[in-house]
N, C-alpha and C. Protein backbone atom coordinates (compact mmCIF):
# COMPACT_ATOMS: atom_id res chain seq x y z
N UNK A 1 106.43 98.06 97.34
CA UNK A 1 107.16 97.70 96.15
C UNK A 1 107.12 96.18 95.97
N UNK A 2 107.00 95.91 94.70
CA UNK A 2 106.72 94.11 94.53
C UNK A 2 108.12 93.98 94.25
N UNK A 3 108.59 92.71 94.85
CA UNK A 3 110.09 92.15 94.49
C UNK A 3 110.27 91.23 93.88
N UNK A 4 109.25 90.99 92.73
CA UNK A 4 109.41 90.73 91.46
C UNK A 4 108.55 89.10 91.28
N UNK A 5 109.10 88.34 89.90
CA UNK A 5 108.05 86.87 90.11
C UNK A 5 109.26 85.83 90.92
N UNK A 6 110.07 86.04 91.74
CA UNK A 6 110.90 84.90 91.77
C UNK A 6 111.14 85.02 93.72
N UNK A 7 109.81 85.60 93.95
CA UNK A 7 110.12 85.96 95.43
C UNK A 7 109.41 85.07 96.12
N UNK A 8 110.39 84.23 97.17
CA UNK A 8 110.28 82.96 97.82
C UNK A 8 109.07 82.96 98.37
N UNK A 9 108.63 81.83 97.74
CA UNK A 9 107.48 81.01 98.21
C UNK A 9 106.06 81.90 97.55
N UNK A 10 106.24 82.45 96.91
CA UNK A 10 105.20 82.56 95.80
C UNK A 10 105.32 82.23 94.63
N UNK A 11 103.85 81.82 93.93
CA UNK A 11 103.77 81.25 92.74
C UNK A 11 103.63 82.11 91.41
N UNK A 12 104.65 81.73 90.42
CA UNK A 12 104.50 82.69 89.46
C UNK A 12 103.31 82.16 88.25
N UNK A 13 103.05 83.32 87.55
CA UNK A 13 102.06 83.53 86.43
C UNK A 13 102.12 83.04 85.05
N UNK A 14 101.51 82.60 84.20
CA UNK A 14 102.23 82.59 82.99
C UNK A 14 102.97 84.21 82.42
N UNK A 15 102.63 84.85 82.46
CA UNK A 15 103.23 86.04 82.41
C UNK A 15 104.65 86.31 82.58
N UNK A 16 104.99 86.11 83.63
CA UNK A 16 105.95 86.08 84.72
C UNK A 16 107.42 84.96 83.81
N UNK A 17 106.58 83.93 83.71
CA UNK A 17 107.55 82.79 83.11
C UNK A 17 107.99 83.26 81.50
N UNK A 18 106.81 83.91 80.76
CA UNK A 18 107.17 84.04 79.63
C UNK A 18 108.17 85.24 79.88
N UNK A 19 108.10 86.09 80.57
CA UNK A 19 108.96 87.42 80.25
C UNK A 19 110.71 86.75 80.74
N UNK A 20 110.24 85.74 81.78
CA UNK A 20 111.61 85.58 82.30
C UNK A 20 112.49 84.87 81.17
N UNK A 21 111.38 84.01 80.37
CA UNK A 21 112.72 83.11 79.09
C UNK A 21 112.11 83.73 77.63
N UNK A 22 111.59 85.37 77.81
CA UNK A 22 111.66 86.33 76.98
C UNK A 22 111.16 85.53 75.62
N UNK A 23 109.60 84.95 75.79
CA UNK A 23 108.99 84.06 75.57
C UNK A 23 107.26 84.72 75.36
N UNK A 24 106.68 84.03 74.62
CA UNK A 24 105.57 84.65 74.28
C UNK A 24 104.27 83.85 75.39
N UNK A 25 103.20 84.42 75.96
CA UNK A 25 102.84 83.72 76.64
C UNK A 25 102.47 82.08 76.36
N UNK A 26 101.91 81.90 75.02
CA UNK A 26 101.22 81.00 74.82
C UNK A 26 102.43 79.74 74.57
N UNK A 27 103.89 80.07 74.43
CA UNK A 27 104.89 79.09 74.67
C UNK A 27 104.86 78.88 75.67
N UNK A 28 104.75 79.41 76.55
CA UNK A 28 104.49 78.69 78.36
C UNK A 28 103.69 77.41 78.44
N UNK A 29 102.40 77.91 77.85
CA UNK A 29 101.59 77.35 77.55
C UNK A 29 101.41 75.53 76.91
N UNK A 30 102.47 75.80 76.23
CA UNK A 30 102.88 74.55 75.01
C UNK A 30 103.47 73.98 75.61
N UNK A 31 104.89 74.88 76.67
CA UNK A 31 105.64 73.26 77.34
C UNK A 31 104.57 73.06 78.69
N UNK A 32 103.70 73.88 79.00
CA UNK A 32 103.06 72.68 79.76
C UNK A 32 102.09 71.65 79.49
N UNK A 33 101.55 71.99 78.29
CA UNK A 33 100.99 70.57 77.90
C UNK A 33 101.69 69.84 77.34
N UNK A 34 103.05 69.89 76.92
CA UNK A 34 104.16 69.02 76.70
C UNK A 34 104.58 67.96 77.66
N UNK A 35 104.23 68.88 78.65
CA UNK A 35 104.78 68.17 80.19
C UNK A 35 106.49 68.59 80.28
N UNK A 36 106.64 69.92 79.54
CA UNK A 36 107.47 70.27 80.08
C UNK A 36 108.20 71.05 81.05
N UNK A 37 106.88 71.50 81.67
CA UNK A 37 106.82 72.50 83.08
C UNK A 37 105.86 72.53 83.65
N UNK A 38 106.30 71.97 84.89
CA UNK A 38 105.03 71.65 85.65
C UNK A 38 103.73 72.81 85.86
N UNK A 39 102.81 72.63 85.77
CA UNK A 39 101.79 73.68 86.35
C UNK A 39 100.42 73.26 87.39
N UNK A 40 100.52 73.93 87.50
CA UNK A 40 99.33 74.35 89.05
C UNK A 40 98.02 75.26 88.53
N UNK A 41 97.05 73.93 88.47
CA UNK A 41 95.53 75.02 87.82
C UNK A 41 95.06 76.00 89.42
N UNK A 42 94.66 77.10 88.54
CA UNK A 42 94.01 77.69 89.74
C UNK A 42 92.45 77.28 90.03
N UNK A 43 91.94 77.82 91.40
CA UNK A 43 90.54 77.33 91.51
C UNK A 43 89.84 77.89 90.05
N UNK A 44 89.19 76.41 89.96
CA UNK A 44 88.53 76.52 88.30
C UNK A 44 88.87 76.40 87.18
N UNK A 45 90.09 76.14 87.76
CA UNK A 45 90.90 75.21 86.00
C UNK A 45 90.77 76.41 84.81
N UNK A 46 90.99 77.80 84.78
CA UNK A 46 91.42 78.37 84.01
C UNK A 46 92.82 78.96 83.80
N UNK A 47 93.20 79.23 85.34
CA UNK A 47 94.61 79.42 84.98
C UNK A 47 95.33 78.99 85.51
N UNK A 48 96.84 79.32 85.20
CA UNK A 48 98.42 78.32 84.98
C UNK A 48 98.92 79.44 86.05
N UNK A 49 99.73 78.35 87.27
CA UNK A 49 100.98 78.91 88.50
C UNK A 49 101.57 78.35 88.46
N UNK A 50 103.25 78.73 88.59
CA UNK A 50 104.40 77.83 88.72
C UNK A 50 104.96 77.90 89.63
N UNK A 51 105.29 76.85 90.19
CA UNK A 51 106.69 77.05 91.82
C UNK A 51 108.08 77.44 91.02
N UNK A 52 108.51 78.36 91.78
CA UNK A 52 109.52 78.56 91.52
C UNK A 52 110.72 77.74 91.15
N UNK A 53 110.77 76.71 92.01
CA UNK A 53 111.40 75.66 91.90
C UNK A 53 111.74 75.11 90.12
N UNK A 54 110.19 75.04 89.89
CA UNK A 54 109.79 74.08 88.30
C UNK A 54 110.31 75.09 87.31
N UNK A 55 110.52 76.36 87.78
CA UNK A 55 110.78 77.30 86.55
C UNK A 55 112.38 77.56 86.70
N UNK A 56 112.81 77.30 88.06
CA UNK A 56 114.60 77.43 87.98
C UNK A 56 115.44 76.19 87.15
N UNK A 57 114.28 75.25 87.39
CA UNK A 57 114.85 74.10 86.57
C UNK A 57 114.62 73.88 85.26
N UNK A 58 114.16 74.54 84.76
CA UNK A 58 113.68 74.43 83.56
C UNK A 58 114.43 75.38 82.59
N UNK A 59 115.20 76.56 83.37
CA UNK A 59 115.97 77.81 83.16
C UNK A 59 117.34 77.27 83.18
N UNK A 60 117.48 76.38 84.26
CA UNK A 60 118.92 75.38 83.94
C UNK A 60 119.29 74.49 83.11
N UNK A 61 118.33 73.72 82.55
CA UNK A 61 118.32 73.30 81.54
C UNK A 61 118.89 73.31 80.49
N UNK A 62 119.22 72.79 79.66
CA UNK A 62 120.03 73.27 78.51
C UNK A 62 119.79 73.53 76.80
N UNK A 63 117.87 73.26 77.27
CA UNK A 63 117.22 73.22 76.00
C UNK A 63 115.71 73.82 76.41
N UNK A 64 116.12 74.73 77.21
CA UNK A 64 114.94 75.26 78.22
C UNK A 64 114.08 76.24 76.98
N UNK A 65 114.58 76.47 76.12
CA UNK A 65 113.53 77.24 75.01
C UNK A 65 113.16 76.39 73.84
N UNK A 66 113.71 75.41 73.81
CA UNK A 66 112.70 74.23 72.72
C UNK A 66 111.30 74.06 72.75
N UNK A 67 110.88 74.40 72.32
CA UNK A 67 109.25 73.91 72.16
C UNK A 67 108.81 72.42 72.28
């Protein structure tokens, strides 16, 4: 059984981030070239991982769904 995207010490997906702030993927997308959430290219620079960390803080936030 998977225990979900927020299980310590793994990196979540864009997927993962959009469902959690019930968000479309490609807004993930936007605050990270905003520089508003950190991301982690995978080997080959096509795709986006987040530490958990960067996505709890970003969820605390108080304007965490602004574009």
């Amino acid at each position: 059984m998977n225990a979900g995207p927020t299980t310590e010490g793994r990196l979540m997906r864009v997927s993962e981030v959009a469902a959690l702030f019930d968000v479309e993927d490609e807004t993930v997308r936007v605050w990270v070239r905003g520089g508003k959430l950190k991301a982690i290219r995978t080997p080959g620079g096509r795709g986006l991982r987040f530490r958990r960390e960067d996505v709890e803080a970003l969820l605390s936030s108080p304007t965490e769904t602004t574009a």
